[in-house]
Protein backbone atom coordinates (compact mmCIF):
# COMPACT_ATOMS: atom_id res chain seq x y z
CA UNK A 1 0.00 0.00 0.00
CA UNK A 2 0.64 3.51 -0.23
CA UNK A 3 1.51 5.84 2.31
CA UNK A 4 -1.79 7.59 2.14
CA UNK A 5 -3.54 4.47 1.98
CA UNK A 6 -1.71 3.18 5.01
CA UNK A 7 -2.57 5.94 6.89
CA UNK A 8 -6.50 5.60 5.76
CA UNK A 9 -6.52 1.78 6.84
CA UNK A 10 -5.17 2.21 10.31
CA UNK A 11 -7.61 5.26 11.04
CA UNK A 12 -10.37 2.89 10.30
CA UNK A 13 -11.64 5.12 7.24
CA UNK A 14 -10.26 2.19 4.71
CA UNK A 15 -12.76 0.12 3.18
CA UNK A 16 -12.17 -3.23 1.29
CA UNK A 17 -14.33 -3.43 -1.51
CA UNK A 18 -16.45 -6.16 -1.98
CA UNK A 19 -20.49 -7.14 -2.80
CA UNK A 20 -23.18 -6.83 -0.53
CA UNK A 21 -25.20 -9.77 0.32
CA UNK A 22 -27.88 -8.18 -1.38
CA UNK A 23 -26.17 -7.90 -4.78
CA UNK A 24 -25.19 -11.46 -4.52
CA UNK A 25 -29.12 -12.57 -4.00
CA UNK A 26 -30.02 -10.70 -6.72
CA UNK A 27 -27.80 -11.84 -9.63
CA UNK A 28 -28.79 -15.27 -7.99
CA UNK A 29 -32.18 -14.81 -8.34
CA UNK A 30 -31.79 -13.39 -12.27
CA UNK A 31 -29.63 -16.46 -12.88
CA UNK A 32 -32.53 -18.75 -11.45
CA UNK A 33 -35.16 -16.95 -13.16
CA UNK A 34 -32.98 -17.47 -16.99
CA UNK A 35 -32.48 -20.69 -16.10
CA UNK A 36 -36.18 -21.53 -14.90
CA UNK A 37 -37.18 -20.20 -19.17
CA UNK A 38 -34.11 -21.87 -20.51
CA UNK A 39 -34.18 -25.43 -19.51
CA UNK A 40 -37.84 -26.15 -20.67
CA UNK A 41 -36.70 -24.63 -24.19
CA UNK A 42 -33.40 -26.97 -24.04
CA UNK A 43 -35.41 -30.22 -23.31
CA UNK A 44 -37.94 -29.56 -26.37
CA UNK A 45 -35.29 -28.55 -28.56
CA UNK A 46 -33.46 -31.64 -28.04
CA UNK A 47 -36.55 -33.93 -28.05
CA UNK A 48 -37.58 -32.00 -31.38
CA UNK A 49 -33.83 -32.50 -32.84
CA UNK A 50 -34.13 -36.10 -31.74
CA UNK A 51 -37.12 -36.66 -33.60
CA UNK A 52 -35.73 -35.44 -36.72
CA UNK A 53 -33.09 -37.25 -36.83
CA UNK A 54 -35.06 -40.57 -36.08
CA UNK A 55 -37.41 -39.27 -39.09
CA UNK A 56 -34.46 -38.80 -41.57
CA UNK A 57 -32.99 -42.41 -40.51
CA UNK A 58 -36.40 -44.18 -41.36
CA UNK A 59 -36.26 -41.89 -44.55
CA UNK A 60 -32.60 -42.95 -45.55
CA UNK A 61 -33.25 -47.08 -44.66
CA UNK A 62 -36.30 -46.55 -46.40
CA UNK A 63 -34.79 -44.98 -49.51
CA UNK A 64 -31.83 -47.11 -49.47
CA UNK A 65 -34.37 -50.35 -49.50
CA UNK A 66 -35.89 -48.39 -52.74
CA UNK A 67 -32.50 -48.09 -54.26
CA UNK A 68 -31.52 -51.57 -53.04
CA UNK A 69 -34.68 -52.53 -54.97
CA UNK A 70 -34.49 -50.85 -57.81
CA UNK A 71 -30.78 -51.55 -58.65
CA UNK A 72 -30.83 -55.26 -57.94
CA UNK A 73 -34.29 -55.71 -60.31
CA UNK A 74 -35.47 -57.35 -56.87
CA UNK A 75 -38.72 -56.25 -54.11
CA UNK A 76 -37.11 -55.18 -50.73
CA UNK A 77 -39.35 -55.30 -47.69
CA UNK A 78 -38.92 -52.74 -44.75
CA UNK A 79 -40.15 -54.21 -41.32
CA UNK A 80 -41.29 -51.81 -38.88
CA UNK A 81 -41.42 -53.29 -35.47
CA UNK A 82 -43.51 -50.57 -32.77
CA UNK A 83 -43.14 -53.11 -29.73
CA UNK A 84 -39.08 -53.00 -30.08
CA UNK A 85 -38.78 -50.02 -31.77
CA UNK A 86 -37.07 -51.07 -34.33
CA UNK A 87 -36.60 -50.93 -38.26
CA UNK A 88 -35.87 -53.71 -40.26
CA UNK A 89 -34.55 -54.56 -43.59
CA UNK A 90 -34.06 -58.29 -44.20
CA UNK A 91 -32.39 -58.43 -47.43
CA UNK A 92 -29.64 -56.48 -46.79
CA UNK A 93 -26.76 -57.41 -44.45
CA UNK A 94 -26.13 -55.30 -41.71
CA UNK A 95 -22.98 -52.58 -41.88
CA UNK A 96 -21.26 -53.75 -38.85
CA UNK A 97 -21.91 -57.81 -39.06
CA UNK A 98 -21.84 -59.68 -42.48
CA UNK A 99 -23.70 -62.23 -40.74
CA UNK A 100 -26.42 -59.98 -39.48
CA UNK A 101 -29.34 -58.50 -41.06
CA UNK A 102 -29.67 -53.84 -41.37
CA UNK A 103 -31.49 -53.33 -38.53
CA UNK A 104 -32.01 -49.88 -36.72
CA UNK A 105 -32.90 -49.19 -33.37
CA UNK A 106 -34.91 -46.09 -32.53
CA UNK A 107 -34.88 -46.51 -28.62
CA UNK A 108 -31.07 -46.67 -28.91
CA UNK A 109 -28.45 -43.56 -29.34
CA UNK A 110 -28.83 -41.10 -30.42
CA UNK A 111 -32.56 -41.52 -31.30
CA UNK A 112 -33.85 -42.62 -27.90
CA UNK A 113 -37.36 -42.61 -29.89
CA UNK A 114 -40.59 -44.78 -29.97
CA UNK A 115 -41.87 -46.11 -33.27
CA UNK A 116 -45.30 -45.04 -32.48
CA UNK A 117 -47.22 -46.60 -35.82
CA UNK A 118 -46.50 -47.55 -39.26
CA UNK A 119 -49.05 -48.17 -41.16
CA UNK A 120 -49.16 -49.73 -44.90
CA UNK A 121 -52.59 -50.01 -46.19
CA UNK A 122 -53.09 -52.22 -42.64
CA UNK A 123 -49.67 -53.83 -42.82
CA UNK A 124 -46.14 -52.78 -40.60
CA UNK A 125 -44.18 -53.53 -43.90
CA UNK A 126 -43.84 -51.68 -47.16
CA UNK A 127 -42.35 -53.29 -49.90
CA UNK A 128 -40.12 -52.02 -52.99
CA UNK A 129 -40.74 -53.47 -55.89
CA UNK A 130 -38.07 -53.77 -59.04
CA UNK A 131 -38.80 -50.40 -60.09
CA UNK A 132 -38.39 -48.79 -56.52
CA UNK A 133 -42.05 -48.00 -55.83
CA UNK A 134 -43.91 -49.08 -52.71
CA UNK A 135 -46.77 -51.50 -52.66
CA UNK A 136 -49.19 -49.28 -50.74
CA UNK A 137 -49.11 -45.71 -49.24
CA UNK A 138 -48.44 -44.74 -45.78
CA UNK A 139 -46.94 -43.21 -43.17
CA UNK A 140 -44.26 -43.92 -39.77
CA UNK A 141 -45.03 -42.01 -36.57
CA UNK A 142 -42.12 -41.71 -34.02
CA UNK A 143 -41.90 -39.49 -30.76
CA UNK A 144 -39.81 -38.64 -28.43
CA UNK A 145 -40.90 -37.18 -25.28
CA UNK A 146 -44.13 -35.04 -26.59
CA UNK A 147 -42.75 -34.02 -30.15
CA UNK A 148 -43.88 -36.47 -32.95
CA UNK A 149 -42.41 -36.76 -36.34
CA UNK A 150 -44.66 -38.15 -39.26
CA UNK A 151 -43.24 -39.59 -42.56
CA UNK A 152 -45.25 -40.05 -45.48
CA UNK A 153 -44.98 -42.60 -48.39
CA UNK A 154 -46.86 -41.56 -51.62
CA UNK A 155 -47.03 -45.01 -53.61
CA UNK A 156 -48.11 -42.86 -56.80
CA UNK A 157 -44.83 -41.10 -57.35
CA UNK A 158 -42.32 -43.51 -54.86
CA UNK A 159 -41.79 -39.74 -52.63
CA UNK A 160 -40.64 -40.38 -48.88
CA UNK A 161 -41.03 -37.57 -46.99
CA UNK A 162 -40.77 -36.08 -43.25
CA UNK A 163 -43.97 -33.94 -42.87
């Protein structure tokens, strides 16, 4: 210190600077109240993010079954299973095991979604025939949390789509 600051702190008129309890509460209580609006947002973000990306999986197996189809001058069948949450395609092998058929798992990372419905003119399956078009229209429902994701399957024009 200083001289004159010396003198200041041993006559008692020296003050350390700090914040008041009161200032403390009240950038606590801002912080709590962001937070409170924030965190609700977050969670339905996320949930809505993981839908999407659950919807364009089902979308890609589904168009790489039509391409599969299409390019082998052979009907591919896409199993939708709403009990395990799963989607299946049995004609092609899986990417990880040779000896395993493509399966994908919703209720697994980084879905962690529910196959809600699919529905094919009453069936869980839609099938590709050698051209690539489905046998029926329909349409996929996952969720996660509260936020639902729809995909639609036009069998007039072969279109997959998220809507």
């Amino acid at each position: 210190m200083s001289g004159m600051d010396e003198a200041k702190y041993k006559a008692g008129s020296y003050r350390a600077r700090a914040f008041s309890l009161l200032e403390i509460v009240t950038v606590l209580a801002i912080i709590a109240i962001v937070s409170a609006i924030a965190v609700p947002r977050f969670a339905s973000a996320a949930a809505r993010y993981q839908a999407e990306a659950a919807a364009r999986r089902i979308v890609a197996d589904m168009k790489l079954a039509q391409a599969r189809a299409y390019s082998t001058s052979a009907s591919v069948e896409v199993w939708f299973d709403a009990i395990g949450h799963t989607v299946s395609i049995p004609t092609i092998t899986s990417f990880d095991d040779a000896n395993a058929e493509y399966v994908t798992e919703l209720s697994a990372e980084p879905y962690q979604a529910e196959l809600v419905d699919a529905n094919f003119a009453g069936d869980t399956k839609v099938i590709f025939d050698i051209y690539g078009q489905p046998n029926a229209d329909g349409r996929v429902i996952v969720k996660v949390g509260q936020t639902r994701a729809t995909i639609i399957v036009d069998k007039a024009t072969g279109e997959i789509a998220i809507r």
